[in-house]
Protein backbone atom coordinates (compact mmCIF):
# COMPACT_ATOMS: atom_id res chain seq x y z
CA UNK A 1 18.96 5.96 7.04
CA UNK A 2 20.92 8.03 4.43
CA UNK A 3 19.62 7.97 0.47
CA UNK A 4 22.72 4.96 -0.15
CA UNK A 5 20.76 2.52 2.14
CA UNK A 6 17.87 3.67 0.17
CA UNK A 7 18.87 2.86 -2.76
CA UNK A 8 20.67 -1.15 -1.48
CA UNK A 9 16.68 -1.37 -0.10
CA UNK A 10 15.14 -0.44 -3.55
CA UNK A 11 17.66 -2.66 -5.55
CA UNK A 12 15.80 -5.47 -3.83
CA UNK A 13 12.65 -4.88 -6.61
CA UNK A 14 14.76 -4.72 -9.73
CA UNK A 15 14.53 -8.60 -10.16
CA UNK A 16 11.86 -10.52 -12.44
CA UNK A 17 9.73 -12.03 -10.45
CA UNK A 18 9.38 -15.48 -12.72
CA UNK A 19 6.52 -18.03 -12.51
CA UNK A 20 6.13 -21.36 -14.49
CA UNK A 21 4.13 -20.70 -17.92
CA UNK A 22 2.31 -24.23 -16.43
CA UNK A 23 1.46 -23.11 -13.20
CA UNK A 24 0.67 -19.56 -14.55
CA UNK A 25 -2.13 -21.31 -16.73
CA UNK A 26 -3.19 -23.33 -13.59
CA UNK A 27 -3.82 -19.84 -11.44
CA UNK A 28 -5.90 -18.38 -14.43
CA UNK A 29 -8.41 -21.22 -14.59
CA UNK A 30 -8.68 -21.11 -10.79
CA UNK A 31 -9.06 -17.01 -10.79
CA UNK A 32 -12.04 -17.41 -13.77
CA UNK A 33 -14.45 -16.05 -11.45
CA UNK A 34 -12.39 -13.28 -10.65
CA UNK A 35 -13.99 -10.79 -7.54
CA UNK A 36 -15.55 -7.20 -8.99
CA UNK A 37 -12.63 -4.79 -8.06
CA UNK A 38 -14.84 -1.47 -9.29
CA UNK A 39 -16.86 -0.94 -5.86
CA UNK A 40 -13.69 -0.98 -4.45
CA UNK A 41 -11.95 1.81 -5.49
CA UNK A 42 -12.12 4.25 -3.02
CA UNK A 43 -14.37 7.17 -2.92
CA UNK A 44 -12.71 9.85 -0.98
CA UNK A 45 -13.65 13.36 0.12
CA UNK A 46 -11.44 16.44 1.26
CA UNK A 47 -11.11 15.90 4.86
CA UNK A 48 -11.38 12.00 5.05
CA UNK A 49 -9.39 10.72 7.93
CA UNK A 50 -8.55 7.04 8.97
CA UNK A 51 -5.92 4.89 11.36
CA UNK A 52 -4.15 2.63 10.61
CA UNK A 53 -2.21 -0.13 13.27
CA UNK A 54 0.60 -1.80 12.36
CA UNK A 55 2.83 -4.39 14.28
CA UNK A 56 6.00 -5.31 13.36
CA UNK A 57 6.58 -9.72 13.10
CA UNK A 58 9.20 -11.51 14.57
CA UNK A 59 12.39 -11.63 12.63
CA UNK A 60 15.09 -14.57 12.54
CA UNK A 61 18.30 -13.44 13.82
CA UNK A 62 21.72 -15.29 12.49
CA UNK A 63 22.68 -17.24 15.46
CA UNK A 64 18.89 -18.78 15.69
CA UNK A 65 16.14 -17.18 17.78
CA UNK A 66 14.38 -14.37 16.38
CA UNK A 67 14.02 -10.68 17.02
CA UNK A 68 10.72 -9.94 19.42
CA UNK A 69 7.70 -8.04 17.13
CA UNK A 70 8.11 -4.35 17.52
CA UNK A 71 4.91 -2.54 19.42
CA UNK A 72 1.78 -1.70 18.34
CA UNK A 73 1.84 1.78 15.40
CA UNK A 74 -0.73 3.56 14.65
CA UNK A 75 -0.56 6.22 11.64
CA UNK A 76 -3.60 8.87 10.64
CA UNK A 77 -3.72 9.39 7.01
CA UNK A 78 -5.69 12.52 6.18
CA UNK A 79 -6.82 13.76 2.74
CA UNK A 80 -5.93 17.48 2.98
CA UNK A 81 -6.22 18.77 -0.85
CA UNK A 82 -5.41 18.25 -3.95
CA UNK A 83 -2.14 19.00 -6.07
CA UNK A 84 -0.22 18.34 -9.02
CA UNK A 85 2.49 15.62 -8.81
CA UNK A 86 4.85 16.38 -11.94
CA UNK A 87 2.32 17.00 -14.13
CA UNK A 88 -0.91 14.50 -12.57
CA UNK A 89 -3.41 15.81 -11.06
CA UNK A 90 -3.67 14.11 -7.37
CA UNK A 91 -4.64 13.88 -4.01
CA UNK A 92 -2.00 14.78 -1.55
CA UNK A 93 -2.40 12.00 1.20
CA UNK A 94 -0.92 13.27 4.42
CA UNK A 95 0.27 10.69 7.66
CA UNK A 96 1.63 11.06 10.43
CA UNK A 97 2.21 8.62 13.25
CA UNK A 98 0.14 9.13 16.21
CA UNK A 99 2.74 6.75 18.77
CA UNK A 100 4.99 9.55 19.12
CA UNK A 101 4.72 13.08 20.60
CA UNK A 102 5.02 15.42 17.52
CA UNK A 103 3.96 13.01 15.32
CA UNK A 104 7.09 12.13 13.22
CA UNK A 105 8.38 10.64 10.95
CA UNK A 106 5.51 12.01 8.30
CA UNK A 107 4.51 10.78 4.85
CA UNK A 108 3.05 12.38 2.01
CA UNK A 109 1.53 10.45 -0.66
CA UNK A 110 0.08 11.90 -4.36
CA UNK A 111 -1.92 9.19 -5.53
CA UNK A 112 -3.46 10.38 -8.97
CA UNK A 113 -7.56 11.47 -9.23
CA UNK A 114 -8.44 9.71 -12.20
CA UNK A 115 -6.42 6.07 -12.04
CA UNK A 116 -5.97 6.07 -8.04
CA UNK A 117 -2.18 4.72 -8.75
CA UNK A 118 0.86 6.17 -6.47
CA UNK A 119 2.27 8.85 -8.48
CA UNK A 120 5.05 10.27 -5.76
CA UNK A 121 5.64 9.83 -1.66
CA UNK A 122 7.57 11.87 0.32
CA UNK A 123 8.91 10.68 3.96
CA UNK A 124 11.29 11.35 6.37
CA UNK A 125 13.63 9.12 7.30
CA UNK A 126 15.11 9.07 10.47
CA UNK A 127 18.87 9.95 11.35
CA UNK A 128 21.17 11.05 13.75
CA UNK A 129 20.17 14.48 13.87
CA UNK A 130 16.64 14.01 13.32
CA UNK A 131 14.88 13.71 9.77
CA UNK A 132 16.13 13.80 6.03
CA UNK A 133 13.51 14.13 3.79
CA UNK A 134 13.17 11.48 0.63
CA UNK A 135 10.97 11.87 -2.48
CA UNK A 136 10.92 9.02 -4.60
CA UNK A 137 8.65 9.03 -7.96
CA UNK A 138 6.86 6.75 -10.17
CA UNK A 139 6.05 6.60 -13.45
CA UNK A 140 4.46 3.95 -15.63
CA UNK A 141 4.79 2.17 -18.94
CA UNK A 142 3.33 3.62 -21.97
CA UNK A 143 0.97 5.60 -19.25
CA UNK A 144 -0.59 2.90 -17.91
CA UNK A 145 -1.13 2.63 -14.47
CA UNK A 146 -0.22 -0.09 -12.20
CA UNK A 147 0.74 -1.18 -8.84
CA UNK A 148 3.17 0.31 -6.78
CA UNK A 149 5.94 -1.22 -3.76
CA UNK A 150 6.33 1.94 -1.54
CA UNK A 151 9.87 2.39 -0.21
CA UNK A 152 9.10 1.67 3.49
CA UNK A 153 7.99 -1.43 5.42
CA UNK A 154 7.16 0.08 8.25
CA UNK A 155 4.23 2.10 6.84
CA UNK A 156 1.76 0.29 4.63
CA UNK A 157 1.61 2.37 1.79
CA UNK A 158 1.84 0.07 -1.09
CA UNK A 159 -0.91 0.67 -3.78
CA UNK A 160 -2.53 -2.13 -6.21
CA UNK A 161 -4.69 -0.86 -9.63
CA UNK A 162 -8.16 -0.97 -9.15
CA UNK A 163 -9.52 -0.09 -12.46
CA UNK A 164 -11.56 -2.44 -13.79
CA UNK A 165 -10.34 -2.96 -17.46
CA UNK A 166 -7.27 -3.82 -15.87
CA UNK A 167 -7.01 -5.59 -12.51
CA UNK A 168 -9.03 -8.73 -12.90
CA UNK A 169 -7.18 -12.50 -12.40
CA UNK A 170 -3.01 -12.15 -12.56
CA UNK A 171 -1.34 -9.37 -14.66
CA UNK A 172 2.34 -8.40 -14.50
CA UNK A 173 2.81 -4.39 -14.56
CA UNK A 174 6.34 -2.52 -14.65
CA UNK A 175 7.14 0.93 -13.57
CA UNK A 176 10.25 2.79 -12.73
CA UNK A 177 11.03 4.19 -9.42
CA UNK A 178 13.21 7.67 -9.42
CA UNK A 179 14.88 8.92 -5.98
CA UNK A 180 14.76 12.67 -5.59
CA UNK A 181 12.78 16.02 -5.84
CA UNK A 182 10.89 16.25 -8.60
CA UNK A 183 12.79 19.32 -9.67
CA UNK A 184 16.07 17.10 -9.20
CA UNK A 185 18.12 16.67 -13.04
CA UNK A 186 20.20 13.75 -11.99
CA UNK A 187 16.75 11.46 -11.41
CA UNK A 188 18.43 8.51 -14.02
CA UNK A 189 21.19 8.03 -11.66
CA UNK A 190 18.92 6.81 -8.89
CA UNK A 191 16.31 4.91 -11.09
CA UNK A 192 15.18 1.76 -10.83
CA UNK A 193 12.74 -0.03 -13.32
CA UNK A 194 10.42 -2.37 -11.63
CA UNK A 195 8.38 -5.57 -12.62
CA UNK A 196 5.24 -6.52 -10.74
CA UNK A 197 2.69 -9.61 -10.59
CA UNK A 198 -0.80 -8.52 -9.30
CA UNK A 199 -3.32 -10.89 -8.37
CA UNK A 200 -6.72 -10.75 -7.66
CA UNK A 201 -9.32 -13.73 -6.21
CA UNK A 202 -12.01 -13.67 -3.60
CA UNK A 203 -11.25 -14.43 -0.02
CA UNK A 204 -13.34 -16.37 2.88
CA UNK A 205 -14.53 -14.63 5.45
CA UNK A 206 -13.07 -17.14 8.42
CA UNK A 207 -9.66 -17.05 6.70
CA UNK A 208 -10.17 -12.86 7.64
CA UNK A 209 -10.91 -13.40 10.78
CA UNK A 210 -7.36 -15.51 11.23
CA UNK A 211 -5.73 -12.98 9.47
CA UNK A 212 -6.71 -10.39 11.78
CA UNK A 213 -7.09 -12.10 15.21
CA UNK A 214 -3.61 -13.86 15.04
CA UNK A 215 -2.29 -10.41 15.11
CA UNK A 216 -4.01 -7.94 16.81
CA UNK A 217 -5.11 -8.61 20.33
CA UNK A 218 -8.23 -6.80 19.94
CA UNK A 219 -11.48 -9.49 19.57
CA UNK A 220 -13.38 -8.89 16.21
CA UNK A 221 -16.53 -10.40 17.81
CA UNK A 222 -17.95 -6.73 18.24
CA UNK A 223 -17.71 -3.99 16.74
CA UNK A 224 -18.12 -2.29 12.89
CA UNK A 225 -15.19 -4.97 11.32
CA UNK A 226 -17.36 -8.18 12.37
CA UNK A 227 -20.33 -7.19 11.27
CA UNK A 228 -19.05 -5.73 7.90
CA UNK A 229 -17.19 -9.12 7.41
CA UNK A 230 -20.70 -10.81 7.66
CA UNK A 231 -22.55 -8.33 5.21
CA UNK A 232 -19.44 -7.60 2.34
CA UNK A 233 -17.42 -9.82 0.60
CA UNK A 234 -13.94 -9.20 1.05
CA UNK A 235 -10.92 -9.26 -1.75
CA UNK A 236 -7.64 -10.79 -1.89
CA UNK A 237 -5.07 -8.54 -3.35
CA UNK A 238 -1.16 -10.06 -3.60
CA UNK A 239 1.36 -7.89 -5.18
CA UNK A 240 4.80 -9.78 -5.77
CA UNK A 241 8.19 -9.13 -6.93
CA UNK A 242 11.41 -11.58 -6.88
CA UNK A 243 12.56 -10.04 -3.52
CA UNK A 244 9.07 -9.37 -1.88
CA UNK A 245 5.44 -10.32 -1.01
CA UNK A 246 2.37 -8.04 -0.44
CA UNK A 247 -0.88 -9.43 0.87
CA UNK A 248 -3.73 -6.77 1.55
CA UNK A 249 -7.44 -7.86 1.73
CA UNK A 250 -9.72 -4.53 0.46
CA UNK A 251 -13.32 -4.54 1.26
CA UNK A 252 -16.10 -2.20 -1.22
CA UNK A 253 -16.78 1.42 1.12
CA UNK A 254 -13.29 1.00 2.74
CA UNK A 255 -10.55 3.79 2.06
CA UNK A 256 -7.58 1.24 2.73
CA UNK A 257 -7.17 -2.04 2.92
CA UNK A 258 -8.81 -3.82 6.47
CA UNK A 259 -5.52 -5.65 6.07
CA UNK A 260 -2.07 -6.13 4.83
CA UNK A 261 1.16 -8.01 5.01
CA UNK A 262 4.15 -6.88 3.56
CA UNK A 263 6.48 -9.59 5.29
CA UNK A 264 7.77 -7.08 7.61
CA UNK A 265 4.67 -5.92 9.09
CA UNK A 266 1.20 -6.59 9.63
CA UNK A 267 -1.61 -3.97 9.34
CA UNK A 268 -5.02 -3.13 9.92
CA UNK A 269 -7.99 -0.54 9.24
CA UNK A 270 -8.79 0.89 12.79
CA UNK A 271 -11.31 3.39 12.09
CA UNK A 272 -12.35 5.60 9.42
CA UNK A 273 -13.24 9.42 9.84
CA UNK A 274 -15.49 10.43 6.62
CA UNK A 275 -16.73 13.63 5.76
CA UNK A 276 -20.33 14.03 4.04
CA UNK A 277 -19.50 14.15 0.46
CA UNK A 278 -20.63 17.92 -1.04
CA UNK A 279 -20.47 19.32 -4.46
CA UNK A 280 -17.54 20.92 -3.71
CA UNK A 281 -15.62 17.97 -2.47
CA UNK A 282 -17.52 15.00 -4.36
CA UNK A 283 -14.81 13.52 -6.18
CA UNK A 284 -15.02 11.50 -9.44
């Protein structure tokens, strides 16, 4: 996919996502009781690993039918150090997919220390050849983080705002997308300025269960997930713009969400790898 498709894909975001100021009011009273989202931030450590599945859903195709689901993904995400994204400070989030052989196509996410939002990814995108390398960054208004829309669908790497003074009920957030290195001086030419409606509430434990077991084969009736599901609450995160829908449900101790939906796929936490926290890796 060259950086022109990129940019048709990305144009999808730039409209207002627009919601009734009646049926705004309606959500609010029924979010009141809006879950904690501070124990959820995660707490990560230099040399925290965890896999993720996804599975791609069934398409509809123009002549009726649909497309079969594309196989089973899994990705490793791997917190390697830390590094400066423009001028953040940030950890540098490394995946790679584990389906194929040398572990392409690879993704690099700086997600910043202090605010946890998605400063900059890097990924390869696949063509003819082999890979082209895209960098897209993010930046927010007046400095205020918020949630972010990654550019793929096929990895789950969109990112809500966890901090507590801020992500509570439904809040709209805008940021501005910019294709290129970071070193790059024709940025404006490939921007794109975002709006975004996040919304918070508490979600049942059954309706998890559905989530998960109507697309994954694997039973949750053993096994770490069940019995977590019975012990932790779990939170309902949606993240919408006019041209797309992101569900992810984020559970306190987790370092990504257990699940998400971002209409094109559907993912899951499969395991988590975490390393002992020390005082030189204890982060804030």
């Amino acid at each position: 996919m060259s950086l022109y498709h990129y940019g048709l894909i990305g144009g999808m975001l730039l409209a207002v996502a627009g919601t009734p100021a009646s049926a705004e009011e309606k959500l609010e009273a029924a979010l009141a009781r809006s879950p904690e989202v501070q124990p959820l931030v995660p707490r990560w450590n230099l040399g925290d690993r965890w896999t993720v599945e996804s599975v791609g859903k069934s398409l509809q195709v123009r002549r009726g039918g649909e497309l079969p689901a594309i196989r089973p993904i899994q990705w490793q995400f791997a917190l390697s150090k830390f590094e400066k994204s423009l001028t953040h400070d940030c950890y540098r989030l490394e995946i790679r997919c584990l389906s194929s052989q040398d572990g392409h196509p690879l993704a690099t996410l700086w997600i910043d220390r202090d605010s946890r939002a998605l400063r900059q990814v890097s990924t390869e995108i696949p063509v003819p050849d082999g890979y082209q390398t895209m960098t897209v960054g993010y930046e927010f208004d007046s400095g205020q983080p918020g949630p972010v829309l990654g550019p793929l669908t096929a990895l789950p790497i969109d990112v809500p705002v966890l901090l507590a003074d801020r992500a509570k009920g439904l809040e709209t957030f805008h940021y501005r997308s910019a294709v290129g290195p970071p070193e790059g001086k024709d940025l404006d030419s490939l921007a794109f300025e975002h709006e975004v409606k996040q919304r918070i509430s508490p979600v049942d434990a059954g309706e998890v269960r559905k989530l998960l077991t109507a697309s994954f084969e694997k039973s949750l009736d053993e096994g770490s997930l069940a019995k977590s599901l019975a012990e932790k609450p779990v939170t309902d995160i949606r993240l919408k713009t006019a041209g797309r829908e992101i569900r992810q449900l984020w559970q306190a101790g987790s370092p990504w969400p257990i699940y998400s939906d971002n209409g094109y796929c559907v993912c899951r936490l499969v395991s988590v790898e975490a390393v002992a926290p020390s005082p030189a890796k204890e982060q804030p």
